[in-house]
C-alpha atoms as a PDB file:
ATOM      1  CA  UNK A   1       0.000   0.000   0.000  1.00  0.00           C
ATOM      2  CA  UNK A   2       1.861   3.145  -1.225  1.00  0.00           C
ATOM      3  CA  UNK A   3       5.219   1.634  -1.032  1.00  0.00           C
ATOM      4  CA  UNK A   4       5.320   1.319   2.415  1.00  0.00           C
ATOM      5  CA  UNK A   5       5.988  -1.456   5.016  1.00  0.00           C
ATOM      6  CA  UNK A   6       3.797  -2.554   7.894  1.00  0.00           C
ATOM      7  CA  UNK A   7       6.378  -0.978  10.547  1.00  0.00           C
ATOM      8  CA  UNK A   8       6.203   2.530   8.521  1.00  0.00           C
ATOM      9  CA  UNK A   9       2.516   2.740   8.716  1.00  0.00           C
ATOM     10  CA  UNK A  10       2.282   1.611  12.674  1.00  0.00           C
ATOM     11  CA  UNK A  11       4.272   4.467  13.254  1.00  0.00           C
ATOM     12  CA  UNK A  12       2.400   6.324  11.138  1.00  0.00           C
ATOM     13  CA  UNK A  13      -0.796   5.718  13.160  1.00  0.00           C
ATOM     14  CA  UNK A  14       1.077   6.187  16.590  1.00  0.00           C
ATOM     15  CA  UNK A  15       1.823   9.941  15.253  1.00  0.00           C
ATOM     16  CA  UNK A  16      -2.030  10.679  13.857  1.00  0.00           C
ATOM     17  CA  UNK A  17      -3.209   8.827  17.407  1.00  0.00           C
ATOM     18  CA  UNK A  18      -1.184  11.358  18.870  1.00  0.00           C
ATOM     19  CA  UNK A  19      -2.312  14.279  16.858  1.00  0.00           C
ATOM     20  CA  UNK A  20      -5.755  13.699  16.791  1.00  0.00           C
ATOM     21  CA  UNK A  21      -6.174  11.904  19.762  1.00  0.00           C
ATOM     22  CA  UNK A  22      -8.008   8.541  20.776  1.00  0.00           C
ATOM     23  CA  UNK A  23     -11.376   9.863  20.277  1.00  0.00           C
ATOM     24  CA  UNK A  24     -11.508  11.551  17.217  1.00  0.00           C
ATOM     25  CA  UNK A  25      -9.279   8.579  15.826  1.00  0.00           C
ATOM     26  CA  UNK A  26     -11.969   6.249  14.704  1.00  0.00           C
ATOM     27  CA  UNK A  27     -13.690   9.179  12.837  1.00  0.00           C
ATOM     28  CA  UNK A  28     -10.512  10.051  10.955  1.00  0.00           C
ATOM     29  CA  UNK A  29      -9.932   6.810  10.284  1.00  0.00           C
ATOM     30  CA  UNK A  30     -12.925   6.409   8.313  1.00  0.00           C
ATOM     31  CA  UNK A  31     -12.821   9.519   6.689  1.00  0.00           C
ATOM     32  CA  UNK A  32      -9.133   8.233   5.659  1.00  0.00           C
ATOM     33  CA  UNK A  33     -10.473   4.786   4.109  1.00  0.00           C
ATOM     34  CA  UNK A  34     -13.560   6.972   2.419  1.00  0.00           C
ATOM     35  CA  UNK A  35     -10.842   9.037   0.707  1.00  0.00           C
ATOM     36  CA  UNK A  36      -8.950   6.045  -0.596  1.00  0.00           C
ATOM     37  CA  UNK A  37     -11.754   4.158  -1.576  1.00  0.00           C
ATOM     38  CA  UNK A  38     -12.586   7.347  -4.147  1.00  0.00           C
ATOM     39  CA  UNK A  39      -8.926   7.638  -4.456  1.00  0.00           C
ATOM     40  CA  UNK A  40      -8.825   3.902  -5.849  1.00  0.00           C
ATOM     41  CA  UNK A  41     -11.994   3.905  -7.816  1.00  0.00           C
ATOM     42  CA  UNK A  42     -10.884   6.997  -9.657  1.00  0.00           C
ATOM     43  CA  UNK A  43      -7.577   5.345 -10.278  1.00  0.00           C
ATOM     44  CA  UNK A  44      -9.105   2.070 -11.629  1.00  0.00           C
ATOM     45  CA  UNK A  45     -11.492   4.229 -13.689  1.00  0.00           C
ATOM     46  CA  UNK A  46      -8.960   6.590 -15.199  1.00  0.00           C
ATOM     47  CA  UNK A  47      -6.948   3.200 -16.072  1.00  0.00           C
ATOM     48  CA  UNK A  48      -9.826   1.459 -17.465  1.00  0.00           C
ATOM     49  CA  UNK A  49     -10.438   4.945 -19.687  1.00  0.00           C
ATOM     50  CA  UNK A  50      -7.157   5.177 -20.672  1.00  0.00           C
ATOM     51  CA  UNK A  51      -6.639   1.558 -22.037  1.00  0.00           C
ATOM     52  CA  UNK A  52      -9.672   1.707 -23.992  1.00  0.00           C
ATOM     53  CA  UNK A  53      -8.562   4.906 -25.950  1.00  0.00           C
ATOM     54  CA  UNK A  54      -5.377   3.358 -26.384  1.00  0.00           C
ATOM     55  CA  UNK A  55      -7.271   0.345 -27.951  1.00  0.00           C
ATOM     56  CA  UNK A  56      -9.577   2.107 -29.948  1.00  0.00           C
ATOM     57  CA  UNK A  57      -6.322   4.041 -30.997  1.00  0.00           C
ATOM     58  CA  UNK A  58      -4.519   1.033 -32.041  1.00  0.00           C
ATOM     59  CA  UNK A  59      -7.602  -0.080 -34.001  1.00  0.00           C
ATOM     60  CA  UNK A  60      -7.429   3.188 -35.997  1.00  0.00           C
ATOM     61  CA  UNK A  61      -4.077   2.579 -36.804  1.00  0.00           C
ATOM     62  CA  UNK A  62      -4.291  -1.084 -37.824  1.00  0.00           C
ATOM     63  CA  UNK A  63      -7.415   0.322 -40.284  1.00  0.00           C
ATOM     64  CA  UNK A  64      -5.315   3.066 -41.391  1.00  0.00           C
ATOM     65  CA  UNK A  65      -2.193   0.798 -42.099  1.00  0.00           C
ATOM     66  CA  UNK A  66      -4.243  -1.392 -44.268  1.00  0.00           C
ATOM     67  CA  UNK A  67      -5.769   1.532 -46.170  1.00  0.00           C
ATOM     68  CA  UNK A  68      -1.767   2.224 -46.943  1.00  0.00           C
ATOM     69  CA  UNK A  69      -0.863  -1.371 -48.136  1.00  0.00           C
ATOM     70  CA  UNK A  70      -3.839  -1.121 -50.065  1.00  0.00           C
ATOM     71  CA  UNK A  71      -3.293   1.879 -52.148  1.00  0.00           C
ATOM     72  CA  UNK A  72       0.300   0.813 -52.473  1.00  0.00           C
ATOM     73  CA  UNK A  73      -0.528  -2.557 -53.892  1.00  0.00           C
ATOM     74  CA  UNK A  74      -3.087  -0.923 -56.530  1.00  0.00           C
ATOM     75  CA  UNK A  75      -0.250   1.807 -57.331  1.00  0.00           C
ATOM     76  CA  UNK A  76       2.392  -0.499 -57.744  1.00  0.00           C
ATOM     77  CA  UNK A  77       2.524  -3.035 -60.740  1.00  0.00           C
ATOM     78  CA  UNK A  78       2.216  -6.153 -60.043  1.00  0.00           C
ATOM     79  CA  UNK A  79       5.011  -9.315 -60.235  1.00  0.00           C
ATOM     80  CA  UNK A  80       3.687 -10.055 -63.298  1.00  0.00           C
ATOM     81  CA  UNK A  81       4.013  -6.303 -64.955  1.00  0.00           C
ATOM     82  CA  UNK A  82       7.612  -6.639 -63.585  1.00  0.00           C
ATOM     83  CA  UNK A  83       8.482 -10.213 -65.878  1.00  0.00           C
ATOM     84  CA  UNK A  84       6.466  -8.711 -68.785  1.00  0.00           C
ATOM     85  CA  UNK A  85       9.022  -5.553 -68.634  1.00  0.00           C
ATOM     86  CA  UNK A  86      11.471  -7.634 -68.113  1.00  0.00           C
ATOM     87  CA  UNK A  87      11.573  -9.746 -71.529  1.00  0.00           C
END
């Protein structure tokens, strides 16, 4: 959870215990796992929005790379244009 280790966040908690105080705690507390929840749900939703406009990017592409081959093959001559120039 945010890079840190079991130990950190204890002490963590011992400091805002301090701070706030052992009433209050359980209030902040919540109010701290409401805020991360959102925090986390916006994350996962900004992912999820980002990957598909990165797919639907990559599908553009792939149709827009075909639509190149394709006018190159008509504008080229074929293989067999090539051996008939050839002889």
């Amino acid at each position: 959870m945010f890079g840190i280790s079991s130990a950190e966040f204890a002490v963590i908690l011992v400091i805002a215990l301090l701070i706030v105080g052992p009433k209050q705690m359980p209030e902040v507390l919540r109010a701290a796992g409401r805020i991360y929840k959102k925090l986390n749900q916006f994350v996962k939703k900004s992912s999820q929005a980002i990957d598909d406009i990165m797919y639907d990017a990559d599908k553009i592409a792939d149709k827009a790379e075909k639509a190149l081959l394709s006018e190159q093959d008509k504008k080229s001559p074929s293989s067999e244009d090539k051996k008939a120039d050839d002889k």
